[in-house]
Protein backbone atom coordinates (compact mmCIF):
# COMPACT_ATOMS: atom_id res chain seq x y z
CA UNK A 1 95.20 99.73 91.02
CA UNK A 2 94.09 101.24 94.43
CA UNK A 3 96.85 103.43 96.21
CA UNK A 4 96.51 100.53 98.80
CA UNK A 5 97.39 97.90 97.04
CA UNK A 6 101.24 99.04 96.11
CA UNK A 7 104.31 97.70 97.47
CA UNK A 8 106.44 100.68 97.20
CA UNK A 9 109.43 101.30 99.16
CA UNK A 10 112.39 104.55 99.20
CA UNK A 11 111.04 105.47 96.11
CA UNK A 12 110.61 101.88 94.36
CA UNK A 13 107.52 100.57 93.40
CA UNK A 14 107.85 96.74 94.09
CA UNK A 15 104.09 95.91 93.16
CA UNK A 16 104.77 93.92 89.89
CA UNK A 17 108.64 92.75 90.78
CA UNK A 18 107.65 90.65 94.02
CA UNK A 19 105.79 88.25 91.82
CA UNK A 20 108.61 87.61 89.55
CA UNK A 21 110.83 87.21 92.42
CA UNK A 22 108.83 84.75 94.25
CA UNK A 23 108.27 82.99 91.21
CA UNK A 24 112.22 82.27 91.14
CA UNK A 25 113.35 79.03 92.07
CA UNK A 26 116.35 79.98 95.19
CA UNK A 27 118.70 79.75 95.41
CA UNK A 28 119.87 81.80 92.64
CA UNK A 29 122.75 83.21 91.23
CA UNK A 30 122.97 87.16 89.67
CA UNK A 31 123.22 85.88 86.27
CA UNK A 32 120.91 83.43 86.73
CA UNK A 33 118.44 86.21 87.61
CA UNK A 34 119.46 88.35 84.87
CA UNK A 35 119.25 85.62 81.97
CA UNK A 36 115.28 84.91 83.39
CA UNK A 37 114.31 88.22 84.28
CA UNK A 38 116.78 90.91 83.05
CA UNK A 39 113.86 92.45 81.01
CA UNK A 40 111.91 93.20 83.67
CA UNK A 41 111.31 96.39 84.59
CA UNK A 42 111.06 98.20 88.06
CA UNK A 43 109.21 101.10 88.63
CA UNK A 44 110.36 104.62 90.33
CA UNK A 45 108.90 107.29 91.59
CA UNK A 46 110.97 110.01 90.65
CA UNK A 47 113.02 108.45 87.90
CA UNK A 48 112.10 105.98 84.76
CA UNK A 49 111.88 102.41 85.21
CA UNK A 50 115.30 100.22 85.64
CA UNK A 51 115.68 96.34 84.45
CA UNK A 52 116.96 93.80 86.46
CA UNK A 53 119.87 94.01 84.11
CA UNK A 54 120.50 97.50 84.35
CA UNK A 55 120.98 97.13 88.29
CA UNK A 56 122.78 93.99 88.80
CA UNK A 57 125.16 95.29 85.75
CA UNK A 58 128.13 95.45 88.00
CA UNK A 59 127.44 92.91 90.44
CA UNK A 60 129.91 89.94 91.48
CA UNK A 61 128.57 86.55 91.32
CA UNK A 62 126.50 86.62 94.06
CA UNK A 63 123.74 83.92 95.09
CA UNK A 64 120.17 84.57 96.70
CA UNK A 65 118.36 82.53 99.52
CA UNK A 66 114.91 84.27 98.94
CA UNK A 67 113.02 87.05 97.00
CA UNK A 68 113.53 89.17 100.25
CA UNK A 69 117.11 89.24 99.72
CA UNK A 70 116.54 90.09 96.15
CA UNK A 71 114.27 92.87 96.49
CA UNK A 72 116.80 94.24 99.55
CA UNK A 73 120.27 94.55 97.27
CA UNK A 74 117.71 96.16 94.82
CA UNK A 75 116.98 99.19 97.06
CA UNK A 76 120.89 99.03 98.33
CA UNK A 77 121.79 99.06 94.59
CA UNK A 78 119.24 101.61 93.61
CA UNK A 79 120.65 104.77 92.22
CA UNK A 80 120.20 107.80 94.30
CA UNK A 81 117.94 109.82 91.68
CA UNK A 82 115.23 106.86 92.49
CA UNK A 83 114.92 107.37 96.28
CA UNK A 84 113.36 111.19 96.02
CA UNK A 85 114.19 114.57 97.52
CA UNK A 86 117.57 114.03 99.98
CA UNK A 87 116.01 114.33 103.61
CA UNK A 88 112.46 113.94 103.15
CA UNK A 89 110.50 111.65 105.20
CA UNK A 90 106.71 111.28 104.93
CA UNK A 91 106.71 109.02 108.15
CA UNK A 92 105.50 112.41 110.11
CA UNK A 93 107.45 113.96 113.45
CA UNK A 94 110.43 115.54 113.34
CA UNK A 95 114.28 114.34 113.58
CA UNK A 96 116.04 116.75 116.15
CA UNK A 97 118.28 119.21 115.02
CA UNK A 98 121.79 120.68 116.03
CA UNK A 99 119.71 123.44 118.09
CA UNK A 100 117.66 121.13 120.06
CA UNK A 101 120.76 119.38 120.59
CA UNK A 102 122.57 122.46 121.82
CA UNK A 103 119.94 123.56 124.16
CA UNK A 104 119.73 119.99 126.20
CA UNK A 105 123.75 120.21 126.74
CA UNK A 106 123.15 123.38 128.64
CA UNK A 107 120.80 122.37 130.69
């Protein structure tokens, strides 16, 4: 599949999981989502894939509107070895640091 075509986010490769999830009929509940698609595996960068199940594990009994909101709590419930080096952007530029900061207070 062309680099172009994947739907990969924070270190998450959605490209396969956004057709389950818009397959779903909403709303849905967490263990409705995990009895239909618990199997299913999501792809990471810089860790091996996760199931459904394995993230939603600990989760409450919670009800989604839309894939959107789905695919969001995924990334919030993500663990942190899936999102990539701490700090690293590939967006470009530069985020100011506590130097720049020091030298506009004294001017």
């Amino acid at each position: 599949m062309p680099e172009d075509d994947t739907d990969r986010v924070q270190g998450v490769d959605f490209t396969d999981t956004m057709p389950v999830l818009e397959d779903v009929s909403y709303p849905i509940t967490i263990d409705e989502l995990v009895e239909q698609h618990g199997d299913h595996s999501i792809e990471r960068t810089n860790a091996e894939p996760i199931t459904i199940q394995e993230l939603f594990d600990s989760m409450g009994d919670d009800t989604f509107e839309s894939p959107d909101e789905v695919r969001q709590m995924m990334l919030n419930l993500m663990p942190e070895e899936s999102v990539g080096r701490e700090g690293y952007s590939d967006r470009g530029g530069s985020q100011p640091d506590e130097t720049d900061a020091d030298e506009d207070e004294s001017v």
